[in-house]
C-alpha atoms as a PDB file:
ATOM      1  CA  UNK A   1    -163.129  35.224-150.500  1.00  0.00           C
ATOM      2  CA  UNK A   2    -164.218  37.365-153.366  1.00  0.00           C
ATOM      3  CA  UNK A   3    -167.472  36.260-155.056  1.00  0.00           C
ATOM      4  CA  UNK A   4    -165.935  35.218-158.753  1.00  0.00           C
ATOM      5  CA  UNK A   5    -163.906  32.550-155.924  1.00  0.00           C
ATOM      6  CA  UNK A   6    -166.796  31.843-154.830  1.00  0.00           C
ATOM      7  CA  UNK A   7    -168.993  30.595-157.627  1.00  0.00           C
ATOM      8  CA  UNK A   8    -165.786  28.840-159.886  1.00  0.00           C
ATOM      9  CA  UNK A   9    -165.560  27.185-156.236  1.00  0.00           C
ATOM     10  CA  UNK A  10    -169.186  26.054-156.415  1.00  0.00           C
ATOM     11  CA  UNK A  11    -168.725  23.312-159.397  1.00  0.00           C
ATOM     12  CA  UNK A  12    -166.719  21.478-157.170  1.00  0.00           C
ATOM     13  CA  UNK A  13    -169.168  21.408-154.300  1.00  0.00           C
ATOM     14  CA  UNK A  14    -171.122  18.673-153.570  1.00  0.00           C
ATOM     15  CA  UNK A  15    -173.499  17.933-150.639  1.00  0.00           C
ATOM     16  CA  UNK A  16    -172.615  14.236-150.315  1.00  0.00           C
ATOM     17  CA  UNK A  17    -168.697  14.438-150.236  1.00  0.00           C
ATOM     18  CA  UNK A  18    -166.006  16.322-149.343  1.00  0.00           C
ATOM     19  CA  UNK A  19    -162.246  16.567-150.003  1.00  0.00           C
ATOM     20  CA  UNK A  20    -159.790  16.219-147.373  1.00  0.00           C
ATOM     21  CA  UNK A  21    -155.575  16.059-147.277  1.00  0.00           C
ATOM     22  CA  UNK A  22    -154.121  13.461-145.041  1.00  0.00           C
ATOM     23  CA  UNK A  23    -151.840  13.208-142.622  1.00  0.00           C
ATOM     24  CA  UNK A  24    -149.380  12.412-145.554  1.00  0.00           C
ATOM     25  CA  UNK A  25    -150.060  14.829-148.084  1.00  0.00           C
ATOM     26  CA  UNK A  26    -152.414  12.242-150.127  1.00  0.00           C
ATOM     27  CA  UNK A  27    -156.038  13.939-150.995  1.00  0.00           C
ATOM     28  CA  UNK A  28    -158.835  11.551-150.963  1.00  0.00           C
ATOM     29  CA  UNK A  29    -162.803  11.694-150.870  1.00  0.00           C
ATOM     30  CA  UNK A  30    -164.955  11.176-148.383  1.00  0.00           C
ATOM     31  CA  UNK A  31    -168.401  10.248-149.006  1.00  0.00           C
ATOM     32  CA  UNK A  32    -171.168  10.816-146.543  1.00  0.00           C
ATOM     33  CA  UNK A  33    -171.455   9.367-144.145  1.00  0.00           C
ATOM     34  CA  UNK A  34    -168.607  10.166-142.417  1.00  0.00           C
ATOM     35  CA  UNK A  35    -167.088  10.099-139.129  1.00  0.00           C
ATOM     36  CA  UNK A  36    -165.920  13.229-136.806  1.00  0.00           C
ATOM     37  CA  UNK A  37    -164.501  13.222-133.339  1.00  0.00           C
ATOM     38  CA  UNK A  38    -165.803  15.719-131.313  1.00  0.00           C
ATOM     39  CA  UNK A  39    -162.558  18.168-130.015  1.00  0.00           C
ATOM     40  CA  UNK A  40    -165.229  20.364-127.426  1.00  0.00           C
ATOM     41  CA  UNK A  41    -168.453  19.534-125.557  1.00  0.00           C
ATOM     42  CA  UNK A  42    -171.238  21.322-127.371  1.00  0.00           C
ATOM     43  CA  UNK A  43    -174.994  21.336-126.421  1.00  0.00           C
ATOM     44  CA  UNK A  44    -175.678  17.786-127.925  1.00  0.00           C
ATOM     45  CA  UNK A  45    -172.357  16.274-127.761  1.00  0.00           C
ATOM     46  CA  UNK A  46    -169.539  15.967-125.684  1.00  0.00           C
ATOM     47  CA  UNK A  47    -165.936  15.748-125.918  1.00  0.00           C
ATOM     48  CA  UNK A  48    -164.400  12.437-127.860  1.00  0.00           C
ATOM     49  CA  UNK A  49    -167.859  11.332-128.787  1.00  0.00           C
ATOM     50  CA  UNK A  50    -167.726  10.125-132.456  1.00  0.00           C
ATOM     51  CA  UNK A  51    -170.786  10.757-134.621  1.00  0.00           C
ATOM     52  CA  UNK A  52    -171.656  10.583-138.588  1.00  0.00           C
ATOM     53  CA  UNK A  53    -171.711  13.969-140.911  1.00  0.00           C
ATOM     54  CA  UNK A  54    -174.857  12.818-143.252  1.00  0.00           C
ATOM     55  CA  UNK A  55    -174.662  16.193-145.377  1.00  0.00           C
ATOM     56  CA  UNK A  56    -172.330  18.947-146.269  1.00  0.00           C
ATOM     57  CA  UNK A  57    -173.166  22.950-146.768  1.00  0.00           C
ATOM     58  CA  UNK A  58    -171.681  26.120-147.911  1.00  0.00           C
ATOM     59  CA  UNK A  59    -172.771  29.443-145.980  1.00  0.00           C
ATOM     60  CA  UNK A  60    -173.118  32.441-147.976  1.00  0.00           C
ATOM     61  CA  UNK A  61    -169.622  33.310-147.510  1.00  0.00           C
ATOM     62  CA  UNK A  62    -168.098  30.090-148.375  1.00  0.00           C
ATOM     63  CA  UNK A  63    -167.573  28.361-145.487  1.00  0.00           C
ATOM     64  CA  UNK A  64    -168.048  24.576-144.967  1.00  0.00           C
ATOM     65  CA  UNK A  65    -170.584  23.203-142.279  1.00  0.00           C
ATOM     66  CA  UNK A  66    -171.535  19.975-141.502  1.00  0.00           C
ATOM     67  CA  UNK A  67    -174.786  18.328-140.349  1.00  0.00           C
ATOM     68  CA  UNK A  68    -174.474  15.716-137.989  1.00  0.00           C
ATOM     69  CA  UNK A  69    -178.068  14.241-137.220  1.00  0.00           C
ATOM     70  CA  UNK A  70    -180.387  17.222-137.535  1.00  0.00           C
ATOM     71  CA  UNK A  71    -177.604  19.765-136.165  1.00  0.00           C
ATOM     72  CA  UNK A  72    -175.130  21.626-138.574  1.00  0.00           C
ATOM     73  CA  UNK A  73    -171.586  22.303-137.339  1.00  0.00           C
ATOM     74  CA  UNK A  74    -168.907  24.142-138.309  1.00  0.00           C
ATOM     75  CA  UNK A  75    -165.297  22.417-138.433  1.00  0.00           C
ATOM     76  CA  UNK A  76    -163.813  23.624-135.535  1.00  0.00           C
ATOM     77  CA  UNK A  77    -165.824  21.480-133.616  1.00  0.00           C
ATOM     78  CA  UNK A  78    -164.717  18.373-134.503  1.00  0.00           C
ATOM     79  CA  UNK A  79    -162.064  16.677-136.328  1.00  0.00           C
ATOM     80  CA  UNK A  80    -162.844  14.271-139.231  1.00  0.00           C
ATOM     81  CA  UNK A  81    -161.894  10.494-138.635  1.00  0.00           C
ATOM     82  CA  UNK A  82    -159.868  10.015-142.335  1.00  0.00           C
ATOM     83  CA  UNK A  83    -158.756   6.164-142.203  1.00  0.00           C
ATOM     84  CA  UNK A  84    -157.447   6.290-145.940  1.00  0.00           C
ATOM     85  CA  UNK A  85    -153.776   6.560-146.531  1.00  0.00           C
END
């Protein structure tokens, strides 16, 4: 993602929230805390375990993580529990 992407990208960032597309096309807001279902065992959780996203981040390159307790994740290891349709 090229830098100028980047920073316009940035005003819409915010630590507590994120935004996510549903199932059926409908974009809503999340808020933290959220939940995430955990698709792989990692070191502190294991597979199907649900936990609570308390904070969102950007790396330098623009990627979302997620911290869950004191831990930050990226997506791919979990999939977000949206109950809004």
């Amino acid at each position: 993602m090229p830098e100028e992407e980047i920073i316009s990208f940035k005003q819409y960032y915010s630590p507590n929230r994120i935004l996510v597309v549903t199932y059926f096309n409908k974009l809503v807001q999340l808020y933290c805390p959220f939940p995430v279902i955990f698709k792989e065992n990692t070191l502190n959780y294991k597979k199907n375990e649900i936990a609570y996203v308390v904070e969102t981040g950007l790396t330098k390159n623009g990627n979302y993580v997620f911290k869950v307790q004191n831990k930050w994740f990226h997506p791919k290891h979990f999939r977000i529990l949206c109950y809004q349709l």
